[in-house]
ModelCIF file with pLDDT and N, C-alpha, C, O atoms, coordinates in Angstrom:
data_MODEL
#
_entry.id   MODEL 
#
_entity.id                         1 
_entity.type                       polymer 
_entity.pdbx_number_of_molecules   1 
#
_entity_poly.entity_id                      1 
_entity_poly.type                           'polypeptide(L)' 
_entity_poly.nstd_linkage                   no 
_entity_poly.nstd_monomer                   no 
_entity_poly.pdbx_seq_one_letter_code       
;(UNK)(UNK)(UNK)(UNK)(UNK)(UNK)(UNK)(UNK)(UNK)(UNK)(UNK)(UNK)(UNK)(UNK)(UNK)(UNK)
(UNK)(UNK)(UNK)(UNK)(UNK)(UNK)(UNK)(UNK)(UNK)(UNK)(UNK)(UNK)(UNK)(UNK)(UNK)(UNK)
(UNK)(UNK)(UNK)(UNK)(UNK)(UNK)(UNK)(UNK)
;
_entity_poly.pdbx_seq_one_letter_code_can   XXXXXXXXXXXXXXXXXXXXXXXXXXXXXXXXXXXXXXXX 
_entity_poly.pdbx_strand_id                 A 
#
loop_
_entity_poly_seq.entity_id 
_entity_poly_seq.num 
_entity_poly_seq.mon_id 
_entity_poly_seq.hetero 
1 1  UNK n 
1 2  UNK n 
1 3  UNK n 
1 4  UNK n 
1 5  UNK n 
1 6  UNK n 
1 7  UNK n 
1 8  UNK n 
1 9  UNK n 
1 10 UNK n 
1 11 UNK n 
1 12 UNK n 
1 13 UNK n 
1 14 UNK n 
1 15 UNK n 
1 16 UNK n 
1 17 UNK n 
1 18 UNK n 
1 19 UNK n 
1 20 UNK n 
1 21 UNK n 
1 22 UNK n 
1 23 UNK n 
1 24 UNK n 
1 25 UNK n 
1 26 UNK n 
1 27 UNK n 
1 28 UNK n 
1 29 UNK n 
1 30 UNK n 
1 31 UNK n 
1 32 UNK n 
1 33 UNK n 
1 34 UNK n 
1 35 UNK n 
1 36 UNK n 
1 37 UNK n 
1 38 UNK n 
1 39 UNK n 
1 40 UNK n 
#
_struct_asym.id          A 
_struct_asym.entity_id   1 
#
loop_
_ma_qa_metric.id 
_ma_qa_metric.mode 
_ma_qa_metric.name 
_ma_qa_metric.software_group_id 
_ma_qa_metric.type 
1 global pLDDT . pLDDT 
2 local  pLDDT . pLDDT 
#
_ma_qa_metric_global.metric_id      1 
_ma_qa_metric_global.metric_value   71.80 
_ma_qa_metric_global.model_id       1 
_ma_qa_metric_global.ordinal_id     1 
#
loop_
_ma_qa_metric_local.label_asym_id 
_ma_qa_metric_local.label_comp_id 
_ma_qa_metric_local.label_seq_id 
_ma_qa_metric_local.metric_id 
_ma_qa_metric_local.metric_value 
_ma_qa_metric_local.model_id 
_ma_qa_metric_local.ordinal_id 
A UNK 1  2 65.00 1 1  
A UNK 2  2 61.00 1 2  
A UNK 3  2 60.00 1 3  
A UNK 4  2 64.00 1 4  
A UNK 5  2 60.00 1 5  
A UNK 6  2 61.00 1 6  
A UNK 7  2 65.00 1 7  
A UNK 8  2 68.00 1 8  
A UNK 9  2 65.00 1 9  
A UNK 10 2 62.00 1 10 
A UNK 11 2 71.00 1 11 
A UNK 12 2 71.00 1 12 
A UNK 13 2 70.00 1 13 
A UNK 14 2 67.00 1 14 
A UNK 15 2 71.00 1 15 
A UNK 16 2 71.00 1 16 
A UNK 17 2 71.00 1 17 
A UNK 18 2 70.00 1 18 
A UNK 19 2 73.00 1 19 
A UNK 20 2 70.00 1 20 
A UNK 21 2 71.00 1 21 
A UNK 22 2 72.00 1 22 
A UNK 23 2 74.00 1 23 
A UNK 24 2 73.00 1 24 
A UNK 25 2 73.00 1 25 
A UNK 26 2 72.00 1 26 
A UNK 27 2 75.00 1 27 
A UNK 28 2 73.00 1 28 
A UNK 29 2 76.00 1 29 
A UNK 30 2 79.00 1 30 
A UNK 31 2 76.00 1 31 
A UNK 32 2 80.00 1 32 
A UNK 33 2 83.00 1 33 
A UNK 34 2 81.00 1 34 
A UNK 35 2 79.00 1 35 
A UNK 36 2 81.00 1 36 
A UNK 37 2 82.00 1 37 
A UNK 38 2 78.00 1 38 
A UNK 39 2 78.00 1 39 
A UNK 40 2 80.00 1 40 
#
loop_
_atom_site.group_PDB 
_atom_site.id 
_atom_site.type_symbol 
_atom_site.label_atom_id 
_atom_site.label_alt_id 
_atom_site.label_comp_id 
_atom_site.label_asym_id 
_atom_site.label_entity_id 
_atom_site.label_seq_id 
_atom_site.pdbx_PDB_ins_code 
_atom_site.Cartn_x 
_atom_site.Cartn_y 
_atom_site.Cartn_z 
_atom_site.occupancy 
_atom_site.B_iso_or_equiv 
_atom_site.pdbx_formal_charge 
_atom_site.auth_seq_id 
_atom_site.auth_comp_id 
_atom_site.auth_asym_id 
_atom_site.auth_atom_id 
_atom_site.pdbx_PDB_model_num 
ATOM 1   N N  . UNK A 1 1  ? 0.840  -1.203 0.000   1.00 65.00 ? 1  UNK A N  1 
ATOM 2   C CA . UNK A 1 1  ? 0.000  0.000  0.000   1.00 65.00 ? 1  UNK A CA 1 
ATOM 3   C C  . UNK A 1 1  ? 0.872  1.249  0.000   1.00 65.00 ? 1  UNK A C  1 
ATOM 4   O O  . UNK A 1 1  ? 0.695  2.188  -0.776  1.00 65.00 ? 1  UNK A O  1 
ATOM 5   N N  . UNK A 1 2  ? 2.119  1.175  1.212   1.00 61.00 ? 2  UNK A N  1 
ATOM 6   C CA . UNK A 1 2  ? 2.824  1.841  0.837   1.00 61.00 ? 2  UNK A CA 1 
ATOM 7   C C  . UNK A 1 2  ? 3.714  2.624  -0.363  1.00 61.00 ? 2  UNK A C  1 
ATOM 8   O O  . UNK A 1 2  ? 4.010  3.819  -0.336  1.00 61.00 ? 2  UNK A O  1 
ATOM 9   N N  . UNK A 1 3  ? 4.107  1.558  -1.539  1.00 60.00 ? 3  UNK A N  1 
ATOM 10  C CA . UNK A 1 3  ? 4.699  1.908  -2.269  1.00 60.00 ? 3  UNK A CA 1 
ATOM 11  C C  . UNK A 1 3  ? 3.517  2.168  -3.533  1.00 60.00 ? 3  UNK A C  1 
ATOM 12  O O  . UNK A 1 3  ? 3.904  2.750  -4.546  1.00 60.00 ? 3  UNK A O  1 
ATOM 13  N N  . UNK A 1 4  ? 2.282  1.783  -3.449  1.00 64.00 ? 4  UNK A N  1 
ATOM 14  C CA . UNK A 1 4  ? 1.435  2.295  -4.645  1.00 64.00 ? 4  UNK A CA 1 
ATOM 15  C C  . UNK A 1 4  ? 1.026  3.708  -4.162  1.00 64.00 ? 4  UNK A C  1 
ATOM 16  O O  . UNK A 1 4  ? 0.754  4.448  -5.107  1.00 64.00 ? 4  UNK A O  1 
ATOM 17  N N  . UNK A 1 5  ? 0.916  4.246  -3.010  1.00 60.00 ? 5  UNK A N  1 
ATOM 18  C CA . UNK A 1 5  ? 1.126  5.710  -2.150  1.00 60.00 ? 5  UNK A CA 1 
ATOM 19  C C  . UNK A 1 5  ? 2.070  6.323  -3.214  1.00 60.00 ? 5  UNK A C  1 
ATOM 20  O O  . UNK A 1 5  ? 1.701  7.031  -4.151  1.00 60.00 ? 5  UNK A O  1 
ATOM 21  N N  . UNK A 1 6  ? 3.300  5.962  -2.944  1.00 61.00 ? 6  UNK A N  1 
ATOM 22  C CA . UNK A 1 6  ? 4.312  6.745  -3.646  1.00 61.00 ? 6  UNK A CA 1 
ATOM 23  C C  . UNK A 1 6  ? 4.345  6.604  -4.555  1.00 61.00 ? 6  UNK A C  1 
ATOM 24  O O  . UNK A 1 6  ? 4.712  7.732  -4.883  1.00 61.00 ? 6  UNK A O  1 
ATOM 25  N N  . UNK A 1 7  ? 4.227  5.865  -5.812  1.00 65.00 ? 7  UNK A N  1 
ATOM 26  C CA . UNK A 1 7  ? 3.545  5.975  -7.158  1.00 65.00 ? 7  UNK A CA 1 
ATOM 27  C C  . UNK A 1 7  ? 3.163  7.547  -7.033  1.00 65.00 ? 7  UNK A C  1 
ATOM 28  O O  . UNK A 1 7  ? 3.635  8.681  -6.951  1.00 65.00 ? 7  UNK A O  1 
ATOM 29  N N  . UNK A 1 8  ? 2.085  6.866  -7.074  1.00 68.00 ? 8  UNK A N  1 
ATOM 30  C CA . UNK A 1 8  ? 0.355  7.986  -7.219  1.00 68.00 ? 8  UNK A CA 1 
ATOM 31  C C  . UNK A 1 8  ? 1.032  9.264  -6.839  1.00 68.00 ? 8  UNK A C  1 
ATOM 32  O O  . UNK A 1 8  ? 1.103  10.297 -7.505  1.00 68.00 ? 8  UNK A O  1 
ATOM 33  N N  . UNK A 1 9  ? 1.576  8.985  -5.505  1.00 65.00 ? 9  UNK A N  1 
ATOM 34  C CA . UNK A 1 9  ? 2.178  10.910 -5.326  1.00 65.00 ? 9  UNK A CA 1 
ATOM 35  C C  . UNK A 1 9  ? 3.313  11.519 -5.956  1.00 65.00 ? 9  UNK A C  1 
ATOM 36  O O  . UNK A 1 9  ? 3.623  12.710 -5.907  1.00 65.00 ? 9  UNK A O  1 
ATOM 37  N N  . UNK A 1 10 ? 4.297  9.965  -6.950  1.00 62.00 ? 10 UNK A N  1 
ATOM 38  C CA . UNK A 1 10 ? 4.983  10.515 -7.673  1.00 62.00 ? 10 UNK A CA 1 
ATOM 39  C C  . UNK A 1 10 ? 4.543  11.260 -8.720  1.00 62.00 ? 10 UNK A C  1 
ATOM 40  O O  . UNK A 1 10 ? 4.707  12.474 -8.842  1.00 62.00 ? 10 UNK A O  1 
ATOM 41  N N  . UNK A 1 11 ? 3.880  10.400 -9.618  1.00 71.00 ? 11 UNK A N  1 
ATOM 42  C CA . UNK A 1 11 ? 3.223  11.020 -10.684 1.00 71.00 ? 11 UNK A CA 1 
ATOM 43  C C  . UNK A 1 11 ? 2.092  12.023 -10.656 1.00 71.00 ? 11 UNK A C  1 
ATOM 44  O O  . UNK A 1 11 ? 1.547  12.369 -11.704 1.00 71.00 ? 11 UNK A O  1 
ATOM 45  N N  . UNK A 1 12 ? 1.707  12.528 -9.399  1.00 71.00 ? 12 UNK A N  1 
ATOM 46  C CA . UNK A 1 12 ? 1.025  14.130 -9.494  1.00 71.00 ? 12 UNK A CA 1 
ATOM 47  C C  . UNK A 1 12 ? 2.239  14.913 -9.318  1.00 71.00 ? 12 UNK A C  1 
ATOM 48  O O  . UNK A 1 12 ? 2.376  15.895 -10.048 1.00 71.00 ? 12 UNK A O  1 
ATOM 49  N N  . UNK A 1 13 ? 3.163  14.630 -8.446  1.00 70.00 ? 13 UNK A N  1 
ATOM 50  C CA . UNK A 1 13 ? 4.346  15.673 -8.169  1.00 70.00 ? 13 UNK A CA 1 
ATOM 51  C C  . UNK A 1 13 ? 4.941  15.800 -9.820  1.00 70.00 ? 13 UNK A C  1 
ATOM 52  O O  . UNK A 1 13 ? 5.451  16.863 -10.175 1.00 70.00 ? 13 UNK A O  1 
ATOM 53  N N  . UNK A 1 14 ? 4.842  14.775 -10.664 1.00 67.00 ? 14 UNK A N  1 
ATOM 54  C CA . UNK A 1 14 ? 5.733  15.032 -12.189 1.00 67.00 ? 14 UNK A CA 1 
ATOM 55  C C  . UNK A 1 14 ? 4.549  15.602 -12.635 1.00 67.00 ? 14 UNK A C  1 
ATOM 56  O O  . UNK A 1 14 ? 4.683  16.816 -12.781 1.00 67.00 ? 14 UNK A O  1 
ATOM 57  N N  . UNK A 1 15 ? 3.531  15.223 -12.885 1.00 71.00 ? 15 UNK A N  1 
ATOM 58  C CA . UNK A 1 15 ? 2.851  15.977 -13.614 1.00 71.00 ? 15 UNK A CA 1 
ATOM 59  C C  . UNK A 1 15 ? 2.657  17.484 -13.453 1.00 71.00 ? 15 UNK A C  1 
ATOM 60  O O  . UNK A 1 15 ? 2.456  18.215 -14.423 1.00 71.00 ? 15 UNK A O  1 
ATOM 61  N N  . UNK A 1 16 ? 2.746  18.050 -11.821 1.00 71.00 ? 16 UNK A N  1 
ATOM 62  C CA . UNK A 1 16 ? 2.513  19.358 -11.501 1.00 71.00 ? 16 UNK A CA 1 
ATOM 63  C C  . UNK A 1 16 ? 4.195  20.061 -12.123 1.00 71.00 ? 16 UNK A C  1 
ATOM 64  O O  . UNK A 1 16 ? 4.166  21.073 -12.823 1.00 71.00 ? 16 UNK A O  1 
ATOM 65  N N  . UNK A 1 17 ? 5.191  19.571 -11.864 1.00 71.00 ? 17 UNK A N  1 
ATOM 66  C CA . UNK A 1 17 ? 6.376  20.044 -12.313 1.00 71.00 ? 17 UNK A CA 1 
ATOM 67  C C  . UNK A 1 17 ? 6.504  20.022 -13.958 1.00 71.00 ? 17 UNK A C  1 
ATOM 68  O O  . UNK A 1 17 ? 7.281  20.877 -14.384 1.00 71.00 ? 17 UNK A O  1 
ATOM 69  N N  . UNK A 1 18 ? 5.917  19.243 -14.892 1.00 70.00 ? 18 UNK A N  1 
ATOM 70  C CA . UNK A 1 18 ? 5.886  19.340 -16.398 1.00 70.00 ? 18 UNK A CA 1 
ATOM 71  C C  . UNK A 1 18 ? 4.804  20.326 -16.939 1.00 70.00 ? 18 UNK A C  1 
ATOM 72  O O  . UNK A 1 18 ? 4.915  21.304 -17.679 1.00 70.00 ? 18 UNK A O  1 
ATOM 73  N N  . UNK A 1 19 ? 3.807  19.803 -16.382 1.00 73.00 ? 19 UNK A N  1 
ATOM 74  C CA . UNK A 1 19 ? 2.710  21.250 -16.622 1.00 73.00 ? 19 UNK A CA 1 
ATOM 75  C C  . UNK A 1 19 ? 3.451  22.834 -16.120 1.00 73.00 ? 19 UNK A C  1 
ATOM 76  O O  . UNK A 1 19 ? 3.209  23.845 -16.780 1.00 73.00 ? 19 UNK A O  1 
ATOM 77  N N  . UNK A 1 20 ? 4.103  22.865 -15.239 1.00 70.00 ? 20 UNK A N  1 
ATOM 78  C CA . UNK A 1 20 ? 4.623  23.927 -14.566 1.00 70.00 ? 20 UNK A CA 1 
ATOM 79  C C  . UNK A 1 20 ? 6.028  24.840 -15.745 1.00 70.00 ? 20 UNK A C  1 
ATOM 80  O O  . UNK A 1 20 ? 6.380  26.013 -15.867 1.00 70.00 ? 20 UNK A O  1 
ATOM 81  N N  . UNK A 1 21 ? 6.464  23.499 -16.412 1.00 71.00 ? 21 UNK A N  1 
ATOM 82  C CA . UNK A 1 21 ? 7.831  23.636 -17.387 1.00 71.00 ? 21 UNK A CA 1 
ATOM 83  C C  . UNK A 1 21 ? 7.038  23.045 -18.583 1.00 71.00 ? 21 UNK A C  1 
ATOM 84  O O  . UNK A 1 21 ? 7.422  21.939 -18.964 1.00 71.00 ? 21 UNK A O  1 
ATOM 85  N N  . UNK A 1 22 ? 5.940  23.638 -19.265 1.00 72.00 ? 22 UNK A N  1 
ATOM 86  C CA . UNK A 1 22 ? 5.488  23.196 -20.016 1.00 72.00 ? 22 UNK A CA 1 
ATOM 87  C C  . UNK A 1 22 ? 6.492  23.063 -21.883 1.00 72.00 ? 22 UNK A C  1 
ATOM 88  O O  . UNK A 1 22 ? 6.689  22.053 -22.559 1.00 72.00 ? 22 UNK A O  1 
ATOM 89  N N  . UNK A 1 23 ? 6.768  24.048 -22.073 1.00 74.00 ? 23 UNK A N  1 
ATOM 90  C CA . UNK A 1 23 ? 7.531  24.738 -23.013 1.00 74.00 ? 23 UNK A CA 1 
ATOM 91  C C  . UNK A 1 23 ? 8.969  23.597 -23.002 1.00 74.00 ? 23 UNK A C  1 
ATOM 92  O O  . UNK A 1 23 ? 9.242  22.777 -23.880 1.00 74.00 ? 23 UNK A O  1 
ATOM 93  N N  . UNK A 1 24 ? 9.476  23.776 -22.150 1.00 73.00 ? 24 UNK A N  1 
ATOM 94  C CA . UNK A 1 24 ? 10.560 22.807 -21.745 1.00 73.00 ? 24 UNK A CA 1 
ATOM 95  C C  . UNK A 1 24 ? 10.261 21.783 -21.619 1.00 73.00 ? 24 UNK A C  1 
ATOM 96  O O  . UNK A 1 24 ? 11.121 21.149 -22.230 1.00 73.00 ? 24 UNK A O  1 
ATOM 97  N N  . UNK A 1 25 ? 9.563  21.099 -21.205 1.00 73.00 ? 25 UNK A N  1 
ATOM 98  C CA . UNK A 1 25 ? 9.822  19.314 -21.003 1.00 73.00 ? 25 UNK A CA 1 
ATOM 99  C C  . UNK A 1 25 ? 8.705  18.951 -23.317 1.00 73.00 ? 25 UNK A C  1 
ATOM 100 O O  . UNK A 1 25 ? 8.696  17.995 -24.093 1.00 73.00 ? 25 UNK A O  1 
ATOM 101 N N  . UNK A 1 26 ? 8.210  20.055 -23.338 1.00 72.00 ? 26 UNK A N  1 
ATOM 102 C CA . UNK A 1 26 ? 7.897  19.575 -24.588 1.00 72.00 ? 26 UNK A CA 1 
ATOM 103 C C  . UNK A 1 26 ? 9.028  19.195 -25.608 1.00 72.00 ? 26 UNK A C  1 
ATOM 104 O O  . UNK A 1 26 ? 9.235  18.157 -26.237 1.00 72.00 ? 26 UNK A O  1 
ATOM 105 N N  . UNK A 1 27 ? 10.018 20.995 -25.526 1.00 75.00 ? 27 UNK A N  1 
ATOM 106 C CA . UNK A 1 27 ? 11.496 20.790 -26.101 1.00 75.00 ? 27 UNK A CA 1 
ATOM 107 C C  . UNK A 1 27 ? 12.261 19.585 -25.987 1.00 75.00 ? 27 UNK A C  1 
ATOM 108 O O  . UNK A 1 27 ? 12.860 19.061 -26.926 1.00 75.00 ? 27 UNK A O  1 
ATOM 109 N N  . UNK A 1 28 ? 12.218 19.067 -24.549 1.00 73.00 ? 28 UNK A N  1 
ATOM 110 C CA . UNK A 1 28 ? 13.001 17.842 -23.758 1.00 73.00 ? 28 UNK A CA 1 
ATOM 111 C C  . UNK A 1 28 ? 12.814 17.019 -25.023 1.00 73.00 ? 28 UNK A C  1 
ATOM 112 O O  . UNK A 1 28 ? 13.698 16.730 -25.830 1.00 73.00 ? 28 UNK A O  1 
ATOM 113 N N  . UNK A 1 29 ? 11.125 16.581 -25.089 1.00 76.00 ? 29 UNK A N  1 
ATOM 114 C CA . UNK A 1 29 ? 10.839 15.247 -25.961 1.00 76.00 ? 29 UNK A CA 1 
ATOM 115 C C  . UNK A 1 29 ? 11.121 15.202 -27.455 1.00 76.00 ? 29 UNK A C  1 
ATOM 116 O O  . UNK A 1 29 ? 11.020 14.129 -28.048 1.00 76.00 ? 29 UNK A O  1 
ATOM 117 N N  . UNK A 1 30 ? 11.444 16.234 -28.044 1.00 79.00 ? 30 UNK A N  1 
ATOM 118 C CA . UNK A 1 30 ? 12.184 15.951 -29.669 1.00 79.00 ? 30 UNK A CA 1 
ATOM 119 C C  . UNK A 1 30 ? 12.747 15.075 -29.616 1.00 79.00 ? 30 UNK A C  1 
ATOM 120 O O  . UNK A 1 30 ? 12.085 14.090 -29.944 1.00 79.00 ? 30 UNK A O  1 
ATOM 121 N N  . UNK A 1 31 ? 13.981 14.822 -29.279 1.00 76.00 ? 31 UNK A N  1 
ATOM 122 C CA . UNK A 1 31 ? 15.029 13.253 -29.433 1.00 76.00 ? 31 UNK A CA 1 
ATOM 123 C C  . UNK A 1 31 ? 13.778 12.318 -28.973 1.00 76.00 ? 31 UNK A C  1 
ATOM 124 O O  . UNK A 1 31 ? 13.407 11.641 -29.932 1.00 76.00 ? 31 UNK A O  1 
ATOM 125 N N  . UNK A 1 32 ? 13.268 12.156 -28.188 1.00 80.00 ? 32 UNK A N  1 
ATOM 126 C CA . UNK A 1 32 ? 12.599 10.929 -28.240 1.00 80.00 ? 32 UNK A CA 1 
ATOM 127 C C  . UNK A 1 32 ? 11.735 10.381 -29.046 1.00 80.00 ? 32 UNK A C  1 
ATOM 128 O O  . UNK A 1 32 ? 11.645 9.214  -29.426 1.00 80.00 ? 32 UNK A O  1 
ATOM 129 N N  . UNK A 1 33 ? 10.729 11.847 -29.422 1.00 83.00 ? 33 UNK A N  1 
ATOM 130 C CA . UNK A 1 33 ? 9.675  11.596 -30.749 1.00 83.00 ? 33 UNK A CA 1 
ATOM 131 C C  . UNK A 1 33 ? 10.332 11.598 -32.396 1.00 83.00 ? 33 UNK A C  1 
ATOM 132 O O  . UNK A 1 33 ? 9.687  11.238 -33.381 1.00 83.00 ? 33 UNK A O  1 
ATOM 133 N N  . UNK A 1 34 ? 11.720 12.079 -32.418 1.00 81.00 ? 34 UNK A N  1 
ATOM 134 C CA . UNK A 1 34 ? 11.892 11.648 -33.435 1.00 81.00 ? 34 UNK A CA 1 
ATOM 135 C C  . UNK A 1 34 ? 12.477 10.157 -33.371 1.00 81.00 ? 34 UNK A C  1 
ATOM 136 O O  . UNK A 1 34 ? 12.604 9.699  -34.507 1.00 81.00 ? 34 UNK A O  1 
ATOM 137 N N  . UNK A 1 35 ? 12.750 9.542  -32.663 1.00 79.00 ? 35 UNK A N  1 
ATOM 138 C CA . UNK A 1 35 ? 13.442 7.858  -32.273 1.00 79.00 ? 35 UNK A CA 1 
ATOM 139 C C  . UNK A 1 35 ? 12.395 7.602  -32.304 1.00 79.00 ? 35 UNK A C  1 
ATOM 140 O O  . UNK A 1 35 ? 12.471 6.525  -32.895 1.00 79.00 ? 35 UNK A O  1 
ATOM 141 N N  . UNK A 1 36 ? 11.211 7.777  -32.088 1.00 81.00 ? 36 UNK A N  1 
ATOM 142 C CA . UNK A 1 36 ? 9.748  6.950  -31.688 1.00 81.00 ? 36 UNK A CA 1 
ATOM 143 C C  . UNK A 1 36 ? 9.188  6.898  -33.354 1.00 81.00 ? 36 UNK A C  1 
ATOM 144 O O  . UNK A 1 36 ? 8.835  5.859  -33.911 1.00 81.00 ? 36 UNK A O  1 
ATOM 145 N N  . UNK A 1 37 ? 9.196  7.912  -33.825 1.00 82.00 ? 37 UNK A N  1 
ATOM 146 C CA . UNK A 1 37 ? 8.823  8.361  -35.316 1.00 82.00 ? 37 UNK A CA 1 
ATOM 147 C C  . UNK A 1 37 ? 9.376  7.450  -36.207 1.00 82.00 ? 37 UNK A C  1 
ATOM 148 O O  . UNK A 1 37 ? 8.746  6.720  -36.973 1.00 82.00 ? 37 UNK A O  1 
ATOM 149 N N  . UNK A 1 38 ? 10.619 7.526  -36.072 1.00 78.00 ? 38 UNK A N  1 
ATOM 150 C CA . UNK A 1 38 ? 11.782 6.889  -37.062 1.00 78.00 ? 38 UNK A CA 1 
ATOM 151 C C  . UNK A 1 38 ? 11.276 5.304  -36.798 1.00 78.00 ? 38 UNK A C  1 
ATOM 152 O O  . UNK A 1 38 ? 10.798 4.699  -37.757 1.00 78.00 ? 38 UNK A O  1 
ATOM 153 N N  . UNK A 1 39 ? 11.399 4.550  -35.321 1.00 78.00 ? 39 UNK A N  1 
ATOM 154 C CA . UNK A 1 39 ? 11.073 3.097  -35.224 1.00 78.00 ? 39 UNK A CA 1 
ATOM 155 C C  . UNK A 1 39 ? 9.570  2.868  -35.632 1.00 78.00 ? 39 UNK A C  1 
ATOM 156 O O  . UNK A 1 39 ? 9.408  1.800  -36.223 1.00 78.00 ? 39 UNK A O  1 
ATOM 157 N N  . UNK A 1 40 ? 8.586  3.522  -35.477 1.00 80.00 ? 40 UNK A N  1 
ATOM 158 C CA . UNK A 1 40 ? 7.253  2.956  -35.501 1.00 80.00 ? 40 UNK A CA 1 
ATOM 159 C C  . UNK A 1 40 ? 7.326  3.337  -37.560 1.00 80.00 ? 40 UNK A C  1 
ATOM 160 O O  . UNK A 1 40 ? 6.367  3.049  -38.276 1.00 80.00 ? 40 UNK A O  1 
#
């Protein structure tokens, strides 16, 4: 129970920090969406 706790409060704490750096974590994902692009 404990560690699905920290899940759950991880991923609102990332989500509030990416929404927060919106502009930036979009920039972040180029290298990945073009590797994702290129394999699929």
């Amino acid at each position: 129970r404990r560690f699905v706790f920290d899940v759950v409060e991880g991923v609102r704490i990332a989500v509030q920090a990416i929404w927060a750096n919106r502009m930036r974590s979009l920039l972040t994902t180029l290298g990945v969406i073009i590797g994702i692009v290129a394999v699929t």
